[in-house]
N, C-alpha and C. Protein backbone atom coordinates (compact mmCIF):
# COMPACT_ATOMS: atom_id res chain seq x y z
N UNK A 1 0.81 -1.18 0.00
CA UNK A 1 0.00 0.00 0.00
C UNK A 1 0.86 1.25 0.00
N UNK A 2 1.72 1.25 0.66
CA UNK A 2 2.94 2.42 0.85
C UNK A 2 3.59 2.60 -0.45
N UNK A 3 4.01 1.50 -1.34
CA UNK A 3 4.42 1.65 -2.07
C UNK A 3 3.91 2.39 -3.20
N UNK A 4 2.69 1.55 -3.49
CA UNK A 4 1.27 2.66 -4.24
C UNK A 4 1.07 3.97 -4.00
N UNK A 5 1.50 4.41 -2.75
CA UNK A 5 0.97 6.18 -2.10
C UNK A 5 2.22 6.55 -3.30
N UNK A 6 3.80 6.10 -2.78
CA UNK A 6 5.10 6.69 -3.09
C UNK A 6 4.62 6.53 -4.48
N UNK A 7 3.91 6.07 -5.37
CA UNK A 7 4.41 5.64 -6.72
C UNK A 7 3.57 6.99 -7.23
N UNK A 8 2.47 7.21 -6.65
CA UNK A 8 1.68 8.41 -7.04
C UNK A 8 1.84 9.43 -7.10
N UNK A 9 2.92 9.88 -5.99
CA UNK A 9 3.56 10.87 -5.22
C UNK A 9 3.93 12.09 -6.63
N UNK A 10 3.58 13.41 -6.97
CA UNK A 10 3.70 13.76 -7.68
C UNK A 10 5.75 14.22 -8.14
N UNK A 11 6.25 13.99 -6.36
CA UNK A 11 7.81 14.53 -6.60
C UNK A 11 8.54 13.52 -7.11
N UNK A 12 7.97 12.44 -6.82
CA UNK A 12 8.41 11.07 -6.92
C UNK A 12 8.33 10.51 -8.46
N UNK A 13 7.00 10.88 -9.19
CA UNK A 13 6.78 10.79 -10.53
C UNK A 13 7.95 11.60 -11.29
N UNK A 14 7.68 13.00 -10.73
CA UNK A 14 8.96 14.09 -11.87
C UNK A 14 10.08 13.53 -11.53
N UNK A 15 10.85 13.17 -10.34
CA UNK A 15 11.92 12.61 -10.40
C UNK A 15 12.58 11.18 -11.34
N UNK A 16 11.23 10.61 -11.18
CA UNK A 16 11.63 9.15 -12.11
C UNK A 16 11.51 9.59 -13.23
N UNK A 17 10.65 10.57 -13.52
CA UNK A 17 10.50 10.80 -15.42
C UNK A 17 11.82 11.88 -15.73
N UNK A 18 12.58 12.24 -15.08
CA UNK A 18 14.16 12.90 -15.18
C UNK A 18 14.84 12.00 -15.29
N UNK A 19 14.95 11.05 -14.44
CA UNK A 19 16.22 9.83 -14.53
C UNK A 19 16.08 9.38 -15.63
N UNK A 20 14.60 9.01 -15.65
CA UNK A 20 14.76 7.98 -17.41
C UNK A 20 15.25 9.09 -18.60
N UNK A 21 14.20 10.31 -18.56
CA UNK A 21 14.74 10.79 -19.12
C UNK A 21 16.69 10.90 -19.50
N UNK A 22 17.00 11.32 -18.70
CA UNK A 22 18.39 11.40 -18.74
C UNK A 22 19.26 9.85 -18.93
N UNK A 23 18.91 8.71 -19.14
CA UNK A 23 19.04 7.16 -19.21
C UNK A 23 18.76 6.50 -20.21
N UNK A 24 17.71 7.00 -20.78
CA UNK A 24 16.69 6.31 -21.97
C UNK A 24 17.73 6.23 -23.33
N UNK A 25 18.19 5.54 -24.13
CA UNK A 25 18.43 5.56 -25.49
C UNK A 25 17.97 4.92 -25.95
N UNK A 26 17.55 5.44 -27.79
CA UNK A 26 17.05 4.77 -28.90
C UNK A 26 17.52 3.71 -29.51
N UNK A 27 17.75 2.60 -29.96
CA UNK A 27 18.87 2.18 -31.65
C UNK A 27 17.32 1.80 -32.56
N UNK A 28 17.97 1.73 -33.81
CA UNK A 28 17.38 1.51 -35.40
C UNK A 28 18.17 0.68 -36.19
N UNK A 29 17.51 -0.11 -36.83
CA UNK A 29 18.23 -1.28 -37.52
C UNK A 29 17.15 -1.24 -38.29
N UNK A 30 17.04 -1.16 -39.80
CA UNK A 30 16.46 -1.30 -40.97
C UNK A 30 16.01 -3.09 -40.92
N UNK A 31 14.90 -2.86 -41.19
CA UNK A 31 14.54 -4.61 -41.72
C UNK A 31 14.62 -5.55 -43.19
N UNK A 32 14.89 -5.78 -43.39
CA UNK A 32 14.64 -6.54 -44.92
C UNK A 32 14.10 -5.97 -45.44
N UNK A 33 13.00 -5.37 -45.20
CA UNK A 33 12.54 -4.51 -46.23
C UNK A 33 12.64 -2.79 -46.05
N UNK A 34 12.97 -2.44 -44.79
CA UNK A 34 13.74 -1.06 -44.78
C UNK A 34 14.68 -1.07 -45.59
N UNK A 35 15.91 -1.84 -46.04
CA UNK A 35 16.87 -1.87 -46.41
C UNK A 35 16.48 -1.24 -47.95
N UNK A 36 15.61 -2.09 -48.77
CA UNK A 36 15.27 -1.88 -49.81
C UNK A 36 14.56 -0.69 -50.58
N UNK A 37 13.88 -0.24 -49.12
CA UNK A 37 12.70 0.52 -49.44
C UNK A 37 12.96 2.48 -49.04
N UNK A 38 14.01 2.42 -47.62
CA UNK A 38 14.94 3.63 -47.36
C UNK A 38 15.72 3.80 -48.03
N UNK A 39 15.80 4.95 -49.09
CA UNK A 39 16.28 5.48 -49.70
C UNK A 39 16.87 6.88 -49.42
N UNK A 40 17.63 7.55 -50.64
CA UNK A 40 18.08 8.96 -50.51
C UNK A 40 17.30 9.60 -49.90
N UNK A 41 15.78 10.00 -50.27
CA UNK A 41 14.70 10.59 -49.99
C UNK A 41 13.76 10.31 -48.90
N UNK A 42 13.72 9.14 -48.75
CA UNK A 42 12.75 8.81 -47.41
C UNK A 42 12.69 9.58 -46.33
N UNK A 43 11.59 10.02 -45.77
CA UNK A 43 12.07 11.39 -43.89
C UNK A 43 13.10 10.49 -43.12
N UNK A 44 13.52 9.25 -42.76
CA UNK A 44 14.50 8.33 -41.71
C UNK A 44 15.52 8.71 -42.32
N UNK A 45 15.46 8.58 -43.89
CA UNK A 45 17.22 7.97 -44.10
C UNK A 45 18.20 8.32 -43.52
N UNK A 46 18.63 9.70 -42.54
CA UNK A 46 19.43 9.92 -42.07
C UNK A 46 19.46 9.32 -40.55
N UNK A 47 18.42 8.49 -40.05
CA UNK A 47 17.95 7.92 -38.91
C UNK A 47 17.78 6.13 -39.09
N UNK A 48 18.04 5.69 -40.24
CA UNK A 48 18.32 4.21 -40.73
C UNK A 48 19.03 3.65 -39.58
N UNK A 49 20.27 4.24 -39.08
CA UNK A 49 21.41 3.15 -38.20
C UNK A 49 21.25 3.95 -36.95
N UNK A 50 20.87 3.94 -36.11
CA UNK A 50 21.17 4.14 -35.12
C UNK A 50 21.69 3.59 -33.71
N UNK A 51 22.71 3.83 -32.75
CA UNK A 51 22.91 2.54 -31.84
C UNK A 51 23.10 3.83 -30.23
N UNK A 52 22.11 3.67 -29.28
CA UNK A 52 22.57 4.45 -27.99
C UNK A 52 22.14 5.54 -28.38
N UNK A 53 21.41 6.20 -28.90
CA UNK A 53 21.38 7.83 -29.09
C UNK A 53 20.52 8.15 -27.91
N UNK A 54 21.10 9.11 -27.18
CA UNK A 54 20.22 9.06 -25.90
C UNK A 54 18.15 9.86 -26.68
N UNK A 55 17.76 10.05 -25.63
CA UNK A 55 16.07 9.98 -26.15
C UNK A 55 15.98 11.95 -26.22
N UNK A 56 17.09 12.26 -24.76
CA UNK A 56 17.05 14.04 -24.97
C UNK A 56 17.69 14.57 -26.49
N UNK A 57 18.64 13.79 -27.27
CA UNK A 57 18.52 14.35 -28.14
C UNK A 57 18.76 14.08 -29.37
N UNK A 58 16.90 13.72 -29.11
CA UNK A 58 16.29 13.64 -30.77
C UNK A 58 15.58 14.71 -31.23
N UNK A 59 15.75 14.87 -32.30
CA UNK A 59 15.39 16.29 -32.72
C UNK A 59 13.92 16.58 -33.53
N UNK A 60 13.08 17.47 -32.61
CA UNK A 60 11.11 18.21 -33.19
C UNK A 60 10.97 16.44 -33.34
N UNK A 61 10.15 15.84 -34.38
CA UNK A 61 9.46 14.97 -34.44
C UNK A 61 10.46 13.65 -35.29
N UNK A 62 11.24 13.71 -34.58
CA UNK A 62 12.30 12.58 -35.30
C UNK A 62 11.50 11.01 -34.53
N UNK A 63 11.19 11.22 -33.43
CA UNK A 63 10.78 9.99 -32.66
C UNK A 63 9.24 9.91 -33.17
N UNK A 64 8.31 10.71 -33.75
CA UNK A 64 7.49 10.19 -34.57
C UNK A 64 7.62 9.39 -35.84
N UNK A 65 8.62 9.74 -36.57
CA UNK A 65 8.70 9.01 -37.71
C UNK A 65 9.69 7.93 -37.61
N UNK A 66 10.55 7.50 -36.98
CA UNK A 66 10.70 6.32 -36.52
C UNK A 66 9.45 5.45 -35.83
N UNK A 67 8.90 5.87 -34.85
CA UNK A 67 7.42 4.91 -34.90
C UNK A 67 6.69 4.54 -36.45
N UNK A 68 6.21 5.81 -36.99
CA UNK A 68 5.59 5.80 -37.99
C UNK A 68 6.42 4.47 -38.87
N UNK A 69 7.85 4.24 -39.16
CA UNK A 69 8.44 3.89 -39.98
C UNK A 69 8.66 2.00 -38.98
N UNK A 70 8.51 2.29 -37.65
CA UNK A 70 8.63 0.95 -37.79
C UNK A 70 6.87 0.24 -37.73
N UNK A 71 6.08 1.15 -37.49
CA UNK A 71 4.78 0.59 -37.59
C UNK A 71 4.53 0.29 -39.48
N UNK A 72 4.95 0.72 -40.06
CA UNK A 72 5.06 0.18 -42.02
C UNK A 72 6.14 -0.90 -41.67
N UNK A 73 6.91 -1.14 -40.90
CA UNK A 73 7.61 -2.48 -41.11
C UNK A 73 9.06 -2.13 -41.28
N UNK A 74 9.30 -0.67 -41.83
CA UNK A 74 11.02 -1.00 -42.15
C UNK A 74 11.84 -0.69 -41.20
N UNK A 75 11.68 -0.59 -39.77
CA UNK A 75 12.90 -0.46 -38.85
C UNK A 75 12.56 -1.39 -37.81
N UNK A 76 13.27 -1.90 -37.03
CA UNK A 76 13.30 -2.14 -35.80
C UNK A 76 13.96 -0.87 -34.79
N UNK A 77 12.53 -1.04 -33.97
CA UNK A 77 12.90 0.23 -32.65
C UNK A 77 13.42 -0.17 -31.58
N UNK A 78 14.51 -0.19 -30.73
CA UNK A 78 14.51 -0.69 -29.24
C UNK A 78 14.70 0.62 -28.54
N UNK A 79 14.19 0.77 -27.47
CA UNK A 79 14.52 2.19 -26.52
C UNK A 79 14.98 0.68 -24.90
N UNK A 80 15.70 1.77 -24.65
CA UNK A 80 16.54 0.73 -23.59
C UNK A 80 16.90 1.96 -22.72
N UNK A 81 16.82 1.54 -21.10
CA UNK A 81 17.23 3.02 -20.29
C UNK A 81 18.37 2.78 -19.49
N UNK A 82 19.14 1.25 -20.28
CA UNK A 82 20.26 1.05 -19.60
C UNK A 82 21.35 1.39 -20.45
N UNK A 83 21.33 2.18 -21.27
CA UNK A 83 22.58 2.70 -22.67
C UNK A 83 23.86 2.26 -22.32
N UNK A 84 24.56 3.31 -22.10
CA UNK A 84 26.07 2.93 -21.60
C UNK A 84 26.65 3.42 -20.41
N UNK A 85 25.59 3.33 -19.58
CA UNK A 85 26.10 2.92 -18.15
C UNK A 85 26.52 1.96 -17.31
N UNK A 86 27.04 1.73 -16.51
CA UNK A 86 27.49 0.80 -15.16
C UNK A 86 26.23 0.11 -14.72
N UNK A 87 25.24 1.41 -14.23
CA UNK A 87 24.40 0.36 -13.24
C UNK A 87 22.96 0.47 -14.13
N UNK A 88 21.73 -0.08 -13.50
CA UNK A 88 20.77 -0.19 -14.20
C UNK A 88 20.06 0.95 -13.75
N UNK A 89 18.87 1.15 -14.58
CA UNK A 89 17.42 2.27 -14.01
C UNK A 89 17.65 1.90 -12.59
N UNK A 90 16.92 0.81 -12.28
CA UNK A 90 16.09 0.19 -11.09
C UNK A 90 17.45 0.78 -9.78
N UNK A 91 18.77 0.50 -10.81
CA UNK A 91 20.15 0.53 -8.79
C UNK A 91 19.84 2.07 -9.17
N UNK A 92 19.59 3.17 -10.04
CA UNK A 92 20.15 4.61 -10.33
C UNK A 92 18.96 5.26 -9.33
N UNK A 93 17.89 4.59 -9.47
CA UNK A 93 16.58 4.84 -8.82
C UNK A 93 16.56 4.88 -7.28
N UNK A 94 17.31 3.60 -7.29
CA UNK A 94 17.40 3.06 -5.60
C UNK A 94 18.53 4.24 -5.00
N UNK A 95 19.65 4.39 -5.71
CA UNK A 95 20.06 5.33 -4.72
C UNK A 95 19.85 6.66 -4.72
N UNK A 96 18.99 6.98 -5.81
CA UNK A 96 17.86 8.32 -5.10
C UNK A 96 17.22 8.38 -4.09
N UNK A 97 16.92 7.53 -3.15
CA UNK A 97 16.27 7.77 -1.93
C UNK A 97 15.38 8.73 -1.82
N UNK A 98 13.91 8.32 -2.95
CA UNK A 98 13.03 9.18 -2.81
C UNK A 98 12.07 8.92 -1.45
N UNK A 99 11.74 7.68 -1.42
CA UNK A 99 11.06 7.82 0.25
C UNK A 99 11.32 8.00 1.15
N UNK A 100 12.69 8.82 1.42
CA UNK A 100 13.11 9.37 2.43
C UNK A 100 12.78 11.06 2.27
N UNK A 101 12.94 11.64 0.69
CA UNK A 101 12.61 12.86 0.89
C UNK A 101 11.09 13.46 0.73
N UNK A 102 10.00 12.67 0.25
CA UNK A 102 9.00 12.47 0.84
C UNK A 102 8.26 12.99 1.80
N UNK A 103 7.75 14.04 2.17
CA UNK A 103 6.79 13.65 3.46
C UNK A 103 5.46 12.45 3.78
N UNK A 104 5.75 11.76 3.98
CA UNK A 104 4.81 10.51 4.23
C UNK A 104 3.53 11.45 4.83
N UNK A 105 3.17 12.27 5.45
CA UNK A 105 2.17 13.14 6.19
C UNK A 105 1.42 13.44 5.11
N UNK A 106 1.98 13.75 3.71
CA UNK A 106 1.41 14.54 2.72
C UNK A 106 0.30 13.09 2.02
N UNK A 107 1.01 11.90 2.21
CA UNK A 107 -0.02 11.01 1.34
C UNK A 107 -1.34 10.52 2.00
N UNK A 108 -1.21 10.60 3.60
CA UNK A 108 -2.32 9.70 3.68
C UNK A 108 -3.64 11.22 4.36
């Protein structure tokens, strides 16, 4: 139940949506038929290979048309929020010690 209050917690939310933020990277790998079908002209082609690009900086609507492009089939998307760091989300999280800065008074 405690855990549920903390998860709601509005300081607790902006804090986790910063970490990932700051954690999160993209990669892109063309599919069999991206390969064929991304060309000179296509909106990706300059977004075809990608490996680790963190998520802060992708540029106006670049992360729409990669969806758009792997929902037609020609990319594979992975977003991963463990890029090229040491430890994972979950240890980067843990030693934030948000339920300590918290007022527990404020949830119930």
């Amino acid at each position: 139940m405690v855990a549920k209050q903390l998860s709601r917690h509005p300081y607790v939310r902006r804090k986790l949506r910063e970490k990932y933020r700051d954690r999160a990277v993209v990669s892109v790998r063309p599919t069999k038929k991206g390969r064929s079908e991304i060309d000179e002209n296509h909106s990706i082609y300059k977004s075809k290979y990608i490996k680790n690009k963190p998520i802060r900086d992708l540029e106006k609507d670049e992360y729409l048309r990669l969806v758009q492009a792997q929902s037609s089939g020609l990319i594979t998307l992975t977003l991963s929020a463990d890029g090229n760091s040491d430890t994972t989300l979950i240890e980067a999280i843990g030693r934030m010690q948000l339920y300590h800065r918290v007022n527990t008074f404020d949830m119930f």
